[in-house]
N, C-alpha and C. Protein backbone atom coordinates (compact mmCIF):
# COMPACT_ATOMS: atom_id res chain seq x y z
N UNK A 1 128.83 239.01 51.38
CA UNK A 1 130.22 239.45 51.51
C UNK A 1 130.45 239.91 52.94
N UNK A 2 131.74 239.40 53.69
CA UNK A 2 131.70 239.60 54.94
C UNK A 2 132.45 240.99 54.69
N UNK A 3 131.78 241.76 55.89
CA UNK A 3 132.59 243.23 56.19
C UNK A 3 133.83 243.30 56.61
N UNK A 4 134.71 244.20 56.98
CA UNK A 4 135.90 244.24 57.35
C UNK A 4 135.89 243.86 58.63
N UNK A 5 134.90 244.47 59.90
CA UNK A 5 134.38 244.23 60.90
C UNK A 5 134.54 242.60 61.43
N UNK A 6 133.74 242.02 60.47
CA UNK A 6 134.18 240.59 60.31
C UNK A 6 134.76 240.00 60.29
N UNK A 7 135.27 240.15 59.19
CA UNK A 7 136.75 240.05 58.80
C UNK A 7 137.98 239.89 59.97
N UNK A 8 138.26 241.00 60.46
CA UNK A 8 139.00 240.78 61.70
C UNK A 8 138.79 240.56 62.94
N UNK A 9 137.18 239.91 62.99
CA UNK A 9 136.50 239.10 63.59
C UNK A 9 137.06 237.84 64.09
N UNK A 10 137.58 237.22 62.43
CA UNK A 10 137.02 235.83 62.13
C UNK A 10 138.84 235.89 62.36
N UNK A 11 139.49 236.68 61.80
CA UNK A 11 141.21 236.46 62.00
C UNK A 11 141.55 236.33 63.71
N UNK A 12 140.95 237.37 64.19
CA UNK A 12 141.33 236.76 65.72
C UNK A 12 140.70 236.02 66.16
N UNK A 13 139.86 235.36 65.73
CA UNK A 13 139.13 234.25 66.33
C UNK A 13 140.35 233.06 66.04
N UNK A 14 140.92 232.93 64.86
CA UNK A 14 142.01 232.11 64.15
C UNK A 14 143.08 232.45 64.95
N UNK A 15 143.36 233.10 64.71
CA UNK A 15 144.99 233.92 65.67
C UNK A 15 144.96 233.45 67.37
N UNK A 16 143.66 233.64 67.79
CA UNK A 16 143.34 232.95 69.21
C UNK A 16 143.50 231.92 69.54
N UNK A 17 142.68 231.30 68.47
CA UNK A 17 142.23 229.86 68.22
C UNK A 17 143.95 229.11 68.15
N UNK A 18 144.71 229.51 67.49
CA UNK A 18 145.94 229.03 67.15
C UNK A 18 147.28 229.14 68.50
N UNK A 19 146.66 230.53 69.32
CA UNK A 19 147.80 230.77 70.44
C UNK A 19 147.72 229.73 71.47
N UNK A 20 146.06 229.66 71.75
CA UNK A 20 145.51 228.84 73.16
C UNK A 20 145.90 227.21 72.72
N UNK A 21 145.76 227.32 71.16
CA UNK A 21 145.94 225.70 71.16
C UNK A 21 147.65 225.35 71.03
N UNK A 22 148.48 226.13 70.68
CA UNK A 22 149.65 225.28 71.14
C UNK A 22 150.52 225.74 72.48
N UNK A 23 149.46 226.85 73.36
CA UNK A 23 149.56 227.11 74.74
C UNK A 23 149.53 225.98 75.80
N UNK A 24 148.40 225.64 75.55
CA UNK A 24 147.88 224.02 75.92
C UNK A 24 148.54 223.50 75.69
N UNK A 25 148.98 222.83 74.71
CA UNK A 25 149.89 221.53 74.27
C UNK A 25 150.92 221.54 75.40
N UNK A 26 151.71 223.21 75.44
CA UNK A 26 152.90 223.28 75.62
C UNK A 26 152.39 223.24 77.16
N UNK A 27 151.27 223.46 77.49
CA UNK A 27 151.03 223.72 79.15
C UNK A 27 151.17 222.40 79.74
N UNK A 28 149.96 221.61 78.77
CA UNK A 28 149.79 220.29 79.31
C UNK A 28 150.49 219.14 79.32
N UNK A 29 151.90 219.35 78.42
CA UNK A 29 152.60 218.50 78.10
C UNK A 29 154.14 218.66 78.93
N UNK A 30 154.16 220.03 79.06
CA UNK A 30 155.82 220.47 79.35
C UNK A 30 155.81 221.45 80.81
N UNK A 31 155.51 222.59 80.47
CA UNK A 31 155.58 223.50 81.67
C UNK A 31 154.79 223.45 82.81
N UNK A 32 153.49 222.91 82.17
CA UNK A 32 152.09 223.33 82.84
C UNK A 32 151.55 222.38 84.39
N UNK A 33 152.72 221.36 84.52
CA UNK A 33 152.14 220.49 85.77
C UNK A 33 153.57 219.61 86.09
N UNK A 34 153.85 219.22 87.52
CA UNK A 34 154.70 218.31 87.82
C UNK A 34 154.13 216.90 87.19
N UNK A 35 154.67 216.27 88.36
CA UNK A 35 154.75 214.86 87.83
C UNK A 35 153.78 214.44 89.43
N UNK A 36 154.00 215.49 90.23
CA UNK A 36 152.99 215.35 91.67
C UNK A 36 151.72 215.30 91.34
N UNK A 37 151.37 216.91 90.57
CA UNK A 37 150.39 217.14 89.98
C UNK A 37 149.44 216.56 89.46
N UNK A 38 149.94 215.75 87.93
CA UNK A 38 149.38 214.39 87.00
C UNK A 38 149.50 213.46 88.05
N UNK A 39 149.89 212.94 89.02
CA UNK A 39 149.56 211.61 89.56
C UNK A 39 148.18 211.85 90.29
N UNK A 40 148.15 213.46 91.21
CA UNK A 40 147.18 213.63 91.88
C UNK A 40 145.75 214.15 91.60
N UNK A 41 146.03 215.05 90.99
CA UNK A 41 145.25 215.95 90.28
C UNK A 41 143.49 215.33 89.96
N UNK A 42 143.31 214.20 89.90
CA UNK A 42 141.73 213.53 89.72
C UNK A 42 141.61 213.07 90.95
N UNK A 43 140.25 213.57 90.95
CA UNK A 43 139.20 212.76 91.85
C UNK A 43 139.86 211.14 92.07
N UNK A 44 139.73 210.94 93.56
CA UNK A 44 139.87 209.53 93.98
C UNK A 44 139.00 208.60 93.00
N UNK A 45 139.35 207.30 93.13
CA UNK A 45 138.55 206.54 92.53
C UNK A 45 137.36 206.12 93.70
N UNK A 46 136.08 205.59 92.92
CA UNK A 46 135.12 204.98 93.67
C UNK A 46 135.97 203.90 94.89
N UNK A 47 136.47 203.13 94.22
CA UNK A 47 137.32 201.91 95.38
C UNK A 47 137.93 202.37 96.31
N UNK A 48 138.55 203.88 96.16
CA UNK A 48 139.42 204.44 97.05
C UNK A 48 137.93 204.91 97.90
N UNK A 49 137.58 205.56 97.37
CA UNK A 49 135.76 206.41 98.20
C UNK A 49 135.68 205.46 99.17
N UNK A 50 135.01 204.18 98.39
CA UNK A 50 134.72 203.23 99.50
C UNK A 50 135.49 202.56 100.58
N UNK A 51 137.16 202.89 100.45
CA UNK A 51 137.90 202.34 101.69
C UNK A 51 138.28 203.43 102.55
N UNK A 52 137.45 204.80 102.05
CA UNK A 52 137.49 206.09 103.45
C UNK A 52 137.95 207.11 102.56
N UNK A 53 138.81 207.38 101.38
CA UNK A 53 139.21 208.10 100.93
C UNK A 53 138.50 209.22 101.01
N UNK A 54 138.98 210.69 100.85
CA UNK A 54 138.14 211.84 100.70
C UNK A 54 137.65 212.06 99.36
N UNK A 55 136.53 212.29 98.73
CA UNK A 55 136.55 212.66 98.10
C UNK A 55 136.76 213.83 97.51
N UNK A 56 137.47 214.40 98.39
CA UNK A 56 138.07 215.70 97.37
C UNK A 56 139.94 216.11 97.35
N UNK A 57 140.23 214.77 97.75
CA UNK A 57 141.19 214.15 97.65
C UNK A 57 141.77 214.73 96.08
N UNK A 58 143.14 215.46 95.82
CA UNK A 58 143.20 216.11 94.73
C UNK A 58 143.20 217.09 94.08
N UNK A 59 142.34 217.69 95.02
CA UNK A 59 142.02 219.31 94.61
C UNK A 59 143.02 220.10 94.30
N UNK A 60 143.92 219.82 95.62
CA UNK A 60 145.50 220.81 95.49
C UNK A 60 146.47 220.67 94.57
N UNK A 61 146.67 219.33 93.93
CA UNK A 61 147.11 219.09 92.78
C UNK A 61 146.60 219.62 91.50
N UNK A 62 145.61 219.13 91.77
CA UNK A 62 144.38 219.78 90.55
C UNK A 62 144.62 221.56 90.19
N UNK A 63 144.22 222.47 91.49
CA UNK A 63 144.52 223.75 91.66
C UNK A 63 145.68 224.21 91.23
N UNK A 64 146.80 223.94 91.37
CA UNK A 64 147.99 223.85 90.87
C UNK A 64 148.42 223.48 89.54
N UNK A 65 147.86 222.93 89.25
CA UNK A 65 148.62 222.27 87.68
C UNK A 65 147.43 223.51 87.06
N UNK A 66 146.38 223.63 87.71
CA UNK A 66 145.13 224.92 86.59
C UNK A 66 146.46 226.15 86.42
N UNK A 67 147.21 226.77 87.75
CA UNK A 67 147.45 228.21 87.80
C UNK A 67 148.25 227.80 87.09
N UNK A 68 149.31 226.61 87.21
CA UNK A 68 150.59 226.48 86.44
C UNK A 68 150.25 226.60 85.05
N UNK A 69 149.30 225.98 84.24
CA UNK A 69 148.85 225.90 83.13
C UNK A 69 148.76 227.17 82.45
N UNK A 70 147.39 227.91 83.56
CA UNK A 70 147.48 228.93 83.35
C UNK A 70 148.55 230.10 82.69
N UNK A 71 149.52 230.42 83.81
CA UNK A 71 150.58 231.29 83.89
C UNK A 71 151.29 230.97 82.23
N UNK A 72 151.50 229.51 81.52
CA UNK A 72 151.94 229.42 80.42
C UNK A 72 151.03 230.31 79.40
N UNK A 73 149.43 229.70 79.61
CA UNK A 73 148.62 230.60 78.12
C UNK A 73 148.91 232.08 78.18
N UNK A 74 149.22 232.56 79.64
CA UNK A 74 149.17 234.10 80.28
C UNK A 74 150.54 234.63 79.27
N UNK A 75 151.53 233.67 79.75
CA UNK A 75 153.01 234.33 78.86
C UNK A 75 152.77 234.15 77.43
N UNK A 76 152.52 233.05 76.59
CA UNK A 76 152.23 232.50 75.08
C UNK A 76 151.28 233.99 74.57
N UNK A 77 149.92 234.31 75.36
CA UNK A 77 149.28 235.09 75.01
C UNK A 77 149.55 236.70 74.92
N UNK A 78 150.33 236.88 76.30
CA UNK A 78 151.17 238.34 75.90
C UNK A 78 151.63 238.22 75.20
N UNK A 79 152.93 237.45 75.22
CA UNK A 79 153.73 237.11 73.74
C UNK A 79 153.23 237.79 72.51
N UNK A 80 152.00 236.82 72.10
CA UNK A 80 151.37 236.80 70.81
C UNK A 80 150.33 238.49 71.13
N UNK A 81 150.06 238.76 71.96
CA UNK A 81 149.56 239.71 72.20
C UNK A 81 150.17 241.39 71.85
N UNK A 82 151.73 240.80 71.88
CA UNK A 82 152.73 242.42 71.87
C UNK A 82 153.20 242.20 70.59
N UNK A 83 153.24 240.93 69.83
CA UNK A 83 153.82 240.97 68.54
C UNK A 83 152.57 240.97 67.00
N UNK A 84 151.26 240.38 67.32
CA UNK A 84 150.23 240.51 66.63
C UNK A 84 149.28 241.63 67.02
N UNK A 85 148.66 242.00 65.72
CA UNK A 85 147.31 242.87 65.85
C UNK A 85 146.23 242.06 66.63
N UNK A 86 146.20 241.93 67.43
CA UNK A 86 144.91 241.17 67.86
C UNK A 86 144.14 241.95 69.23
N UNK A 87 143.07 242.56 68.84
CA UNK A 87 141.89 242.86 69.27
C UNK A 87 141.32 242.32 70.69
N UNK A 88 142.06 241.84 71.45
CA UNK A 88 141.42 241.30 72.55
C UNK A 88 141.64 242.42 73.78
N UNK A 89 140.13 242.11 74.13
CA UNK A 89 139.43 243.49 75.76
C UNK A 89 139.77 242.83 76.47
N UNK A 90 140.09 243.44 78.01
CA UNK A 90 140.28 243.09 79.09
C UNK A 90 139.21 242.16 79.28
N UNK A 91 137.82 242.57 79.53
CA UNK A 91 136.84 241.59 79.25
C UNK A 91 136.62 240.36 78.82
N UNK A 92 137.33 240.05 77.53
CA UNK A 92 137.16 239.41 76.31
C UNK A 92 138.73 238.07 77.33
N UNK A 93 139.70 239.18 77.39
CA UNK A 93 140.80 237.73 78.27
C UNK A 93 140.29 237.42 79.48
N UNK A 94 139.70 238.44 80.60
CA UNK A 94 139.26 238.03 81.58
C UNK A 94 138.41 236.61 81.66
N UNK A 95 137.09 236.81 80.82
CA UNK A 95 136.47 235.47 80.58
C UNK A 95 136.91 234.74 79.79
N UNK A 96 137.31 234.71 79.02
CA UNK A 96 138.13 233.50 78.08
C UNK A 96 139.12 232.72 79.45
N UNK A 97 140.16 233.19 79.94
CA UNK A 97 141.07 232.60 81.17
C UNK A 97 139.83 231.79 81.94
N UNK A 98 138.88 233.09 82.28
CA UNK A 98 138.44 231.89 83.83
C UNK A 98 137.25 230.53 83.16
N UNK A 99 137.12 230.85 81.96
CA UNK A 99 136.20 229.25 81.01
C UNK A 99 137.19 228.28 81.30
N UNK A 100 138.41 228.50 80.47
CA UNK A 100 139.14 228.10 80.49
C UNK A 100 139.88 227.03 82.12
N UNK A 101 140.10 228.00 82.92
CA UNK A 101 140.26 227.37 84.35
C UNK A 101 139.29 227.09 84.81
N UNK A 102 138.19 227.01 84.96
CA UNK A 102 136.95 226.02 85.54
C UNK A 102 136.44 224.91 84.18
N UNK A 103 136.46 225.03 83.32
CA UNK A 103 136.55 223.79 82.39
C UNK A 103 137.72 222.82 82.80
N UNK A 104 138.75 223.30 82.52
CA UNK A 104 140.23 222.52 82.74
C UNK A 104 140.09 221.62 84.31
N UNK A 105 140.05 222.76 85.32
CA UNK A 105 139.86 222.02 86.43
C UNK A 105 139.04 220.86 86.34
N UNK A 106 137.93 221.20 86.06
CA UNK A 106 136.47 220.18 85.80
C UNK A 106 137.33 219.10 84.97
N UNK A 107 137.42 218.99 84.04
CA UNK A 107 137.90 217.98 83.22
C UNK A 107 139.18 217.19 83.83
N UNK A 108 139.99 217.39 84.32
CA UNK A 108 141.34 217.03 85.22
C UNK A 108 141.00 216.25 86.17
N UNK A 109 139.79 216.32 86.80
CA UNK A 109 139.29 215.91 88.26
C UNK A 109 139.07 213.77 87.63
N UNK A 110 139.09 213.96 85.80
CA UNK A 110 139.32 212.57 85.56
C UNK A 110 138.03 211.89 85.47
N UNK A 111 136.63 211.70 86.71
CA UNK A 111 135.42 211.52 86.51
C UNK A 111 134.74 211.66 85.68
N UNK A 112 134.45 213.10 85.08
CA UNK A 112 133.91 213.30 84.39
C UNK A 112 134.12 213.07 82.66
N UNK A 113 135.18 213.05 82.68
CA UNK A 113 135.75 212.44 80.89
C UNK A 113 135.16 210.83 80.99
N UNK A 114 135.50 209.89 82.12
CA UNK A 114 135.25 208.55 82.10
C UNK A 114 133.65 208.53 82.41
N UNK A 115 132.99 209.58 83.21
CA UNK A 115 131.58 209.36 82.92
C UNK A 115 131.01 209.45 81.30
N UNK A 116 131.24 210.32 80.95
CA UNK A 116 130.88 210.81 79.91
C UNK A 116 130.81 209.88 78.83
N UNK A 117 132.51 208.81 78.59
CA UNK A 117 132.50 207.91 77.55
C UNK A 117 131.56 206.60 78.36
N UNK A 118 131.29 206.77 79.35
CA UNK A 118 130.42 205.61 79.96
C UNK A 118 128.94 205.51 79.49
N UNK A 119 128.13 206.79 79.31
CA UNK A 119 127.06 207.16 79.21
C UNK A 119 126.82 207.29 77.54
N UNK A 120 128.31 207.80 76.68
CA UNK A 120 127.38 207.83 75.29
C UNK A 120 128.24 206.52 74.84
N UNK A 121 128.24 205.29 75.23
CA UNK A 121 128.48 203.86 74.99
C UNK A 121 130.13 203.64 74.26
N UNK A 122 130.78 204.35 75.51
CA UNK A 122 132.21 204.18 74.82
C UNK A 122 133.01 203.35 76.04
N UNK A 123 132.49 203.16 76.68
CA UNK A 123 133.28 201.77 77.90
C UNK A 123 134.98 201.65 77.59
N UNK A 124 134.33 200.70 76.23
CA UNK A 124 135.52 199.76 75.90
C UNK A 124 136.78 201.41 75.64
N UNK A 125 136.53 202.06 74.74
CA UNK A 125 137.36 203.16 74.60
C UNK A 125 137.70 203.99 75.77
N UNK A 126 137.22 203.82 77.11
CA UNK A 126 137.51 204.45 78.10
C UNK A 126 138.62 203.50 78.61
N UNK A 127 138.76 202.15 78.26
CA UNK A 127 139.65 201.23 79.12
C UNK A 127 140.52 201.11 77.99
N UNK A 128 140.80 202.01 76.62
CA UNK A 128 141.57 201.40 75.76
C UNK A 128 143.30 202.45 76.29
N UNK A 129 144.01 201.33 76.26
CA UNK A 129 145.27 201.37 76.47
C UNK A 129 146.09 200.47 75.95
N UNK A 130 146.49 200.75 74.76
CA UNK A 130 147.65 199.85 73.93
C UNK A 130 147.97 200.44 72.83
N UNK A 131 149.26 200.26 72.51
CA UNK A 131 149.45 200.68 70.85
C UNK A 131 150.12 202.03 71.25
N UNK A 132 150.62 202.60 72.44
CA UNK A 132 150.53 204.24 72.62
C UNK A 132 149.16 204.98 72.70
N UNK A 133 147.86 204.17 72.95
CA UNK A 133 146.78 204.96 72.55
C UNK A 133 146.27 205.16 74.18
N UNK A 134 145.45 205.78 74.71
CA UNK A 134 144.48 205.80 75.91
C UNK A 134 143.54 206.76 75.60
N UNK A 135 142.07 205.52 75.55
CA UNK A 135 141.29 206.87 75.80
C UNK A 135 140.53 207.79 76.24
N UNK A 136 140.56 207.70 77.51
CA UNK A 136 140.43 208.57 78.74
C UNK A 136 141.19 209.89 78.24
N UNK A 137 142.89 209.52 77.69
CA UNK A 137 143.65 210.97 77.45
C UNK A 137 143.12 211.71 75.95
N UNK A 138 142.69 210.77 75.06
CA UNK A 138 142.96 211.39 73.97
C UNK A 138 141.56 212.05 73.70
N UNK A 139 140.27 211.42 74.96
CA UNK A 139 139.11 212.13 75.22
C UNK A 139 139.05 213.59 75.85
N UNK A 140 140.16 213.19 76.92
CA UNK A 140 140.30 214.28 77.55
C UNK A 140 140.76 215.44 76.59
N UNK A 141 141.88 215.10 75.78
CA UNK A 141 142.26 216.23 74.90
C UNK A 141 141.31 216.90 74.31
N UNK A 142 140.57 216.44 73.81
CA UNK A 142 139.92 216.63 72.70
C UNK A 142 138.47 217.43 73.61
N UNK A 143 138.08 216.90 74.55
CA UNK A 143 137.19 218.51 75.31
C UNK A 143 137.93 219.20 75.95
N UNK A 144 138.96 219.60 75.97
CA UNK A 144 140.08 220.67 76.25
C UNK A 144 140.07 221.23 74.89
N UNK A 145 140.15 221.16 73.91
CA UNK A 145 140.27 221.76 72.99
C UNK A 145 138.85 222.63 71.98
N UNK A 146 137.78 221.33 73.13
CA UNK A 146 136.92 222.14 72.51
C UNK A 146 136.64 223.55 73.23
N UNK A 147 136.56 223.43 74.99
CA UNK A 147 136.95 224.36 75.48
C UNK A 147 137.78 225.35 75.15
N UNK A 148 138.72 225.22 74.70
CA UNK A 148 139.73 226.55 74.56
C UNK A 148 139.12 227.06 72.92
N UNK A 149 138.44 226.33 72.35
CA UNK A 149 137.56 226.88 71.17
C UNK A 149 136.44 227.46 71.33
N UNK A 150 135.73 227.42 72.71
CA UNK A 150 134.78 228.64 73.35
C UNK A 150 135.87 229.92 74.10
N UNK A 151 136.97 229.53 74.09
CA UNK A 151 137.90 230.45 74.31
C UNK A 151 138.41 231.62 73.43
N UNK A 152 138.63 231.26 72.57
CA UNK A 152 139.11 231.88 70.99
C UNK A 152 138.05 232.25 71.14
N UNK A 153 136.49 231.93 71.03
CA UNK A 153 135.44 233.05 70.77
C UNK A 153 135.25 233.87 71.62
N UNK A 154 135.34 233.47 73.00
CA UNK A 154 135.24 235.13 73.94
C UNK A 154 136.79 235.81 73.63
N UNK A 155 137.76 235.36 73.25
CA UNK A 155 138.57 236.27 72.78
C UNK A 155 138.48 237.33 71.76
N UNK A 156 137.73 236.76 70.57
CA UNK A 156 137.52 237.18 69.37
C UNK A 156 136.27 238.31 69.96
N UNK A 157 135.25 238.08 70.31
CA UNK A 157 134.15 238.48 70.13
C UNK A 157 133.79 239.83 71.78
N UNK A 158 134.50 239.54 72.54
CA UNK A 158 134.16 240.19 73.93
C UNK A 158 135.27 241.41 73.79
């Protein structure tokens, strides 16, 4: 039998779990980046590398769409912060935010989602684009979300 302790453990872990994820949505979809941003925001491509490009070509886009993103979970989370019981330490948001912005960044930079489906034999699904589907994006989502689900736990737990 879980304790009460627990108990409102496991609710703000849920309550967290539920703010950051339609924070995100709303970050990554609406408030959270121009249209400068999403064009720039990843790492050059290899082809570009090889005709001189910088590779760190991006960054500032990249940097930008993180704080912009940011500043949305920051408002969503006070929000939910002044109207719910929820248990979260300075501590506990401090590191949850900065996982959060060095994951996000990392993942945005674009490389690393397309390495990743390269290496555990997803190629073809890295080049899939049709139907409304891509999945580079719907990869990308989906370790963003797992991220912001190590999020909810330093929320819950710190």
């Amino acid at each position: 039998m879980a304790t009460e302790a627990e108990l409102a453990t496991l609710a703000t872990f849920a309550a967290s779990w539920a703010v950051v994820h339609v924070a995100h949505n709303l970050a990554d979809h609406v408030t959270g980046q121009t249209d400068w941003q999403a064009d720039n925001k990843g790492a050059p491509t290899s082809h570009q590398i090889a005709a001189g490009a910088n590779p760190h070509t991006g960054w500032p886009a990249n940097l930008a769409h993180v704080g912009q993103y940011h500043a949305t979970l920051l408002l969503l989370g006070s929000l939910a912060w002044l109207v719910l019981p929820l248990h979260w330490s300075a501590w506990g948001i401090t590191t949850a935010l900065l996982w959060s912005a060095a994951t996000h960044a990392f993942l945005d930079r674009r490389w690393p989602v397309r390495w990743l489906l390269d290496h555990i034999g997803k190629k073809g699904f890295a080049r899939l684009n049709a139907g409304g589907l891509n999945g580079i994006y719907l990869t990308d989502q989906a370790l963003h979300s797992t991220a912001l689900s190590v999020s909810a736990v330093l929320l819950a737990t710190l």
